[in-house]
Protein backbone atom coordinates (compact mmCIF):
# COMPACT_ATOMS: atom_id res chain seq x y z
CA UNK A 1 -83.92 -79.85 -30.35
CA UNK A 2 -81.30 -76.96 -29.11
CA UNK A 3 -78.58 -76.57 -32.04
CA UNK A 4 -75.59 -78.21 -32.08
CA UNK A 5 -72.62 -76.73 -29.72
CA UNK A 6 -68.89 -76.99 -29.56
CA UNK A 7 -69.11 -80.17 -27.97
CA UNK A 8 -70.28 -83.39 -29.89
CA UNK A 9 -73.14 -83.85 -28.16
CA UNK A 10 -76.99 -82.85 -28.40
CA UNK A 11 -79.70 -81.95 -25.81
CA UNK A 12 -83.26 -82.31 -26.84
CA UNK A 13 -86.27 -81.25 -24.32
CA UNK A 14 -88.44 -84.41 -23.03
CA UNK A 15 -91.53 -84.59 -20.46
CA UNK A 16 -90.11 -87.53 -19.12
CA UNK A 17 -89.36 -88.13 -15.08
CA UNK A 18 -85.57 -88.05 -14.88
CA UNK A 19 -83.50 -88.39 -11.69
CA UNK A 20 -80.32 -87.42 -10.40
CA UNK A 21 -80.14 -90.21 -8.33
CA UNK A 22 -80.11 -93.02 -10.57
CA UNK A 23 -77.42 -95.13 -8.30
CA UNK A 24 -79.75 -95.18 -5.37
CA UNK A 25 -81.71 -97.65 -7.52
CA UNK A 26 -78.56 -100.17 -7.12
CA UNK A 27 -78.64 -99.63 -3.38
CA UNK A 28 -82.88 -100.34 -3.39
CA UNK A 29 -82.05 -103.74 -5.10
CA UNK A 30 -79.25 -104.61 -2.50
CA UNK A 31 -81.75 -103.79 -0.21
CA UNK A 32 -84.82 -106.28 -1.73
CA UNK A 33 -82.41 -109.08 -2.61
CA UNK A 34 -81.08 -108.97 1.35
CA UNK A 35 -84.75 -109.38 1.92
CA UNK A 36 -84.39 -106.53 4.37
CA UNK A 37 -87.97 -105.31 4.53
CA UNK A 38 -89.37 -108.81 5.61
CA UNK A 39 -86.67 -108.63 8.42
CA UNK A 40 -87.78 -105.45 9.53
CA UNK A 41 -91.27 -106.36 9.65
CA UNK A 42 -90.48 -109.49 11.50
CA UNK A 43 -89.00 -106.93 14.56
CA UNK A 44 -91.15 -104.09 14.39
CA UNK A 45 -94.73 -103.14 15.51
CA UNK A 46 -97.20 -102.54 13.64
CA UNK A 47 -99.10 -99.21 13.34
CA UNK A 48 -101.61 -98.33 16.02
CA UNK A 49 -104.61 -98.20 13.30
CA UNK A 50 -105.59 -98.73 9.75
CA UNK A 51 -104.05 -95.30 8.55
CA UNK A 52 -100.79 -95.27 10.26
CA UNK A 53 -97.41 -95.91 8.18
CA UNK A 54 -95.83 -99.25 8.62
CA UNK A 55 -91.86 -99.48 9.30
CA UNK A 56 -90.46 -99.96 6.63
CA UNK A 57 -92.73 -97.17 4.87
CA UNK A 58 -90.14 -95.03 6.95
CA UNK A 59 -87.06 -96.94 7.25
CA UNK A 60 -86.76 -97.47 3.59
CA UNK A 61 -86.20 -93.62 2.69
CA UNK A 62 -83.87 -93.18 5.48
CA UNK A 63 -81.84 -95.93 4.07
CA UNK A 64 -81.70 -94.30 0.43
CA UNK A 65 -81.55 -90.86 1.94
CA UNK A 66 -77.81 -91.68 3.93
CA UNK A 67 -76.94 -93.77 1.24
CA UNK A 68 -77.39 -90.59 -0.65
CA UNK A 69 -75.30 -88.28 1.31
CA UNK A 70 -78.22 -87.11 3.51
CA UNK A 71 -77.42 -86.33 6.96
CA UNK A 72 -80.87 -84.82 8.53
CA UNK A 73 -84.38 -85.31 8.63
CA UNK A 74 -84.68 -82.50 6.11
CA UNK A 75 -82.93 -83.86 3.82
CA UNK A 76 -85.81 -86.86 2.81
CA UNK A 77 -87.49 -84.05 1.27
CA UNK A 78 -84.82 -84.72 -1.53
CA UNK A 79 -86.24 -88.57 -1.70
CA UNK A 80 -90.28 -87.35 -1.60
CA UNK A 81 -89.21 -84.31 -4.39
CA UNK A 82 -87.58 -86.98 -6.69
CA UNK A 83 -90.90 -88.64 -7.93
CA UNK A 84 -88.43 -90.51 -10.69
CA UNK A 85 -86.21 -92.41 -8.43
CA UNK A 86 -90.27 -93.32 -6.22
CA UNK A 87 -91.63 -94.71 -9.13
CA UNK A 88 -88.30 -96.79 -10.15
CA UNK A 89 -87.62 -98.32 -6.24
CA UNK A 90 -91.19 -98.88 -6.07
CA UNK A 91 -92.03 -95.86 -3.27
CA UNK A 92 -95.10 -94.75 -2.99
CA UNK A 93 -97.02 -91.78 -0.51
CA UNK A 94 -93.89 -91.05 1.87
CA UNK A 95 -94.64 -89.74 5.56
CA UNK A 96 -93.95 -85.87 6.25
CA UNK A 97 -91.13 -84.65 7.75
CA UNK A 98 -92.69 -84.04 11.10
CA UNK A 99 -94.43 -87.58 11.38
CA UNK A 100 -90.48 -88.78 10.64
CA UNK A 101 -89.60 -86.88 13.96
CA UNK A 102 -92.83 -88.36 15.72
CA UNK A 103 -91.96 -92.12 14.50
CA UNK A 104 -88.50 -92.35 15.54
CA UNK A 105 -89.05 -90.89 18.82
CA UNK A 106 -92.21 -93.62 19.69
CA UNK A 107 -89.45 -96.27 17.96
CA UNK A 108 -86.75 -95.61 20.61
CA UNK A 109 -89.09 -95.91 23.37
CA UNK A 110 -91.10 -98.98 21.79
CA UNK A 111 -87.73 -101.26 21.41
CA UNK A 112 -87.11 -99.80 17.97
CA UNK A 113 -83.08 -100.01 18.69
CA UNK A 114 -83.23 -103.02 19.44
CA UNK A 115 -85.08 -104.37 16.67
CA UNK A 116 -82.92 -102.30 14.27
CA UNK A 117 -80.00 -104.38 16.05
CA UNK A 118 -81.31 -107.52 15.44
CA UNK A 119 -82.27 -106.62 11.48
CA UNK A 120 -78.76 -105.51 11.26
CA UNK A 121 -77.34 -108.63 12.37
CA UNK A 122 -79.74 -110.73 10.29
CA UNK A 123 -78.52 -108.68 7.05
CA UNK A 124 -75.15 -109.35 8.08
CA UNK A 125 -75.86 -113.24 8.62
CA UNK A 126 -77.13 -113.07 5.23
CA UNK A 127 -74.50 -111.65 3.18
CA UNK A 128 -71.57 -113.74 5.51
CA UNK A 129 -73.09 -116.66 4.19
CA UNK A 130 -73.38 -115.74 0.50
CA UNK A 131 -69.39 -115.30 0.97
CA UNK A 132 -68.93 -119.11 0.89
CA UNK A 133 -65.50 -118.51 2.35
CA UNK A 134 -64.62 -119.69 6.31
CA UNK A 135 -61.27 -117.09 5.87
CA UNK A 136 -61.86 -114.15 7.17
CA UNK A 137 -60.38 -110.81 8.95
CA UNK A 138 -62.27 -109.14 11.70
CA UNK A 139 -61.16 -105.56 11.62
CA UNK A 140 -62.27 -103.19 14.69
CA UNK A 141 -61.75 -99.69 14.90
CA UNK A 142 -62.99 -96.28 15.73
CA UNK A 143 -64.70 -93.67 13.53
CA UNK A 144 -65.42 -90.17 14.04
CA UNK A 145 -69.18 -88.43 13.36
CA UNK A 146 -69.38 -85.06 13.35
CA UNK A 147 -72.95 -83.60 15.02
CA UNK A 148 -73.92 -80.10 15.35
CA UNK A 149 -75.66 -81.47 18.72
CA UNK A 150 -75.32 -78.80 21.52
CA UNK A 151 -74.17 -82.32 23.85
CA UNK A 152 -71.90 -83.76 21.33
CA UNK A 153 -68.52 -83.66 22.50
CA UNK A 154 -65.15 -82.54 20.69
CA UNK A 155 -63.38 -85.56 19.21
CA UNK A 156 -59.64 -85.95 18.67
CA UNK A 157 -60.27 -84.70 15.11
CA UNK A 158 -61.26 -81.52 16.84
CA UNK A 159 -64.53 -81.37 15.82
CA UNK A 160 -68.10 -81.44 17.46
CA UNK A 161 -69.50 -85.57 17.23
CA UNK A 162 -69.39 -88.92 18.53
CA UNK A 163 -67.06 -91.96 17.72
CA UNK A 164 -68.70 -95.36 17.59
CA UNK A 165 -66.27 -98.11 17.34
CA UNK A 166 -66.87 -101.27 14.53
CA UNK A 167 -66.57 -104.76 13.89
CA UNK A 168 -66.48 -105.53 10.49
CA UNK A 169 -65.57 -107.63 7.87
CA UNK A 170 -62.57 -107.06 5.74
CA UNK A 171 -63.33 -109.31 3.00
CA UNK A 172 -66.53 -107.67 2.35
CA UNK A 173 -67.14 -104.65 4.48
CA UNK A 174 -70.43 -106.31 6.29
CA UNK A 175 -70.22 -104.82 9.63
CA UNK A 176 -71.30 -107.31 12.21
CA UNK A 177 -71.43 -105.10 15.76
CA UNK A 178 -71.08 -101.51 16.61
CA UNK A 179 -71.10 -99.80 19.74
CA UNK A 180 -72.13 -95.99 20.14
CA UNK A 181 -69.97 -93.88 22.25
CA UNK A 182 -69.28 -90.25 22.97
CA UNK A 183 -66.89 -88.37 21.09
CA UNK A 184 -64.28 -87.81 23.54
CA UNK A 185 -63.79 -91.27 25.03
CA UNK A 186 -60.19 -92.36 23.74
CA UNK A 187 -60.07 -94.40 20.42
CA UNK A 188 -60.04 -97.69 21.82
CA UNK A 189 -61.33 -97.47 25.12
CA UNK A 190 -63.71 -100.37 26.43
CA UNK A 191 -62.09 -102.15 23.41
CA UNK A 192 -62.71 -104.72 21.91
CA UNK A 193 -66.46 -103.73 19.91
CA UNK A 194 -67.33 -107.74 21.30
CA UNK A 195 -65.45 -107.12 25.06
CA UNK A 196 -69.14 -105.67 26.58
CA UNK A 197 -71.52 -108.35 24.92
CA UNK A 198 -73.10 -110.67 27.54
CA UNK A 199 -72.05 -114.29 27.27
CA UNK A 200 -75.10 -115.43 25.57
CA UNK A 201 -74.65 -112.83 22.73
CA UNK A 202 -71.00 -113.62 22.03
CA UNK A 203 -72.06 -117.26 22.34
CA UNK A 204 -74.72 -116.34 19.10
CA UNK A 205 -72.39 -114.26 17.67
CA UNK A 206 -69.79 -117.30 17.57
CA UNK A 207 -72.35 -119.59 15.86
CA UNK A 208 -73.89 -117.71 13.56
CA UNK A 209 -70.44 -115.97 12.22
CA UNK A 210 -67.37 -117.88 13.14
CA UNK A 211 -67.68 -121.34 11.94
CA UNK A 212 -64.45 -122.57 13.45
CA UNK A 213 -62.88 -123.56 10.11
CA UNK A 214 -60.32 -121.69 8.30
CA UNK A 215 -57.80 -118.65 8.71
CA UNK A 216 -59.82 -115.91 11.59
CA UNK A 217 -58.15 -112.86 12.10
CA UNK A 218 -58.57 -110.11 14.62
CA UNK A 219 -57.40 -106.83 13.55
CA UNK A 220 -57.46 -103.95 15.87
CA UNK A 221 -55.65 -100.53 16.17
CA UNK A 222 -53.13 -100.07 18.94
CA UNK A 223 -54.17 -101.35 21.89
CA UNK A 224 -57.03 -102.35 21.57
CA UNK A 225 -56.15 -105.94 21.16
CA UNK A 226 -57.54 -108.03 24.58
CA UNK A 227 -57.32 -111.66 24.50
CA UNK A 228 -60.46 -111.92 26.90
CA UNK A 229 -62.44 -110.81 23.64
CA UNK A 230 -60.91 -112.86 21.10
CA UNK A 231 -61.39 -115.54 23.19
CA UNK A 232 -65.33 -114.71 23.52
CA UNK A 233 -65.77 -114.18 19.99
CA UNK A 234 -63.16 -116.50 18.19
CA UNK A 235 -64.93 -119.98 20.52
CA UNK A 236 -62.24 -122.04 23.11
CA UNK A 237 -59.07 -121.50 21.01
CA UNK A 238 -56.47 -119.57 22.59
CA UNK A 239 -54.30 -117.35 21.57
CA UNK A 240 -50.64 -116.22 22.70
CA UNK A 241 -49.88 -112.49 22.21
CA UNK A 242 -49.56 -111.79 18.60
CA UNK A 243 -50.37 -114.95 17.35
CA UNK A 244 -53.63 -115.16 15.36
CA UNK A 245 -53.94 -111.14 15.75
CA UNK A 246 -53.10 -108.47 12.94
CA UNK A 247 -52.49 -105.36 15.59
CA UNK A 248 -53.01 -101.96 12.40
CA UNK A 249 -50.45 -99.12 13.45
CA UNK A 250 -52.71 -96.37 14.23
């Protein structure tokens, strides 16, 4: 045991696995009680052979490694270094950082944003329904990401990214669609996030999310509020300028 200091407190030497990371354990169990791993292996292939990774074996890391502030590839070598927070979420052998690069390249031309799509909106389906509320407020808005990617354009925060606009949930922050843009388009252009969705989708969307019962609001920024879309999303009620829409001063 080191003396005692100034401060009342004392620090003693162990051989035990700690982690600076502790928190990321909350996120795994969000993560296991959404029942997100059987979702993504309902969407995804599996490996080619016997020794390959499945999935999950790399989606699950990437999840803990942006919930962590991680931003690049490189940066999972913080989850595979921290053999504490593995053993607590239950990780073990992790792929390398080059088979990372391999998988999500073979995952983009096998479907794999597409399935991500549809895991996302299961996830979301899951935790709307938990709410056991029919109120709710659909916000939609734009977001800057900055990119060091020599294509990435300069935003209107004049910086290098890309600016993907969001539906979400106000009431609980679930975001139920997304659309990825470049980072010079104008903030609401093509608005609203639902506007492009074939008729089919919007038609799923309705049923799975939008019950029909209870206050529904639209919120969007400027003008990005179209009726076309809240008709699409919001089922056969109509809506007169302003009424049923929250328009957020930008």
């Amino acid at each position: 045991m080191i003396s005692q200091g100034i401060l009342p407190f004392k620090i003693e030497h162990t051989e035990e696995q700690i982690t600076p990371r502790s928190g990321l354990a909350l996120f795994a169990e969000v993560i296991r009680a959404l029942d997100v791993r059987r979702k993504v292996e309902g969407h995804f292939p599996k490996p080619g052979s016997n020794r390959g990774y499945e999935a999950w074996s790399y989606i699950e890391p990437v999840l803990l490694m942006l919930e962590g502030g991680g931003r690049h590839i490189e940066d999972l070598r913080e989850i595979r270094d921290d053999a504490a927070l593995r053993q607590l979420v239950g990780i073990g052998e992790m792929p390398s950082l080059s088979a990372y690069g391999d998988w999500l390249v073979r995952a983009r031309r096998n479907g794999g944003r597409e399935a991500m799509e549809k895991v996302d909106e299961e996830t979301a389906e899951t935790i709307y329904r938990r709410t056991g509320t029919s109120d709710y407020t659909l916000n939609v808005d734009a977001t800057v990401i900055e990119a060091e990617k020599e294509k990435a354009a300069m935003t209107y925060k004049k910086i290098r990214g890309y600016q993907p606009i969001l539906g979400f949930l106000a009431e609980n922050g679930v975001c139920l669609s997304h659309e990825f843009r470049e980072g010079n388009v104008p903030a609401q252009a093509g608005a609203s996030v639902f506007e492009a969705l074939p008729e089919d989708q919007a038609s799923a969307f309705r049923q799975r999310f939008l019950s029909g019962e209870g206050d529904q609001l639209v919120r969007e920024e400027g003008s990005g509020a179209h009726h076309h879309s809240r008709s699409r999303c919001c089922g056969e009620r109509s809506y007169p300028d302003g009424e049923g829409l929250e328009t957020a001063a930008g």
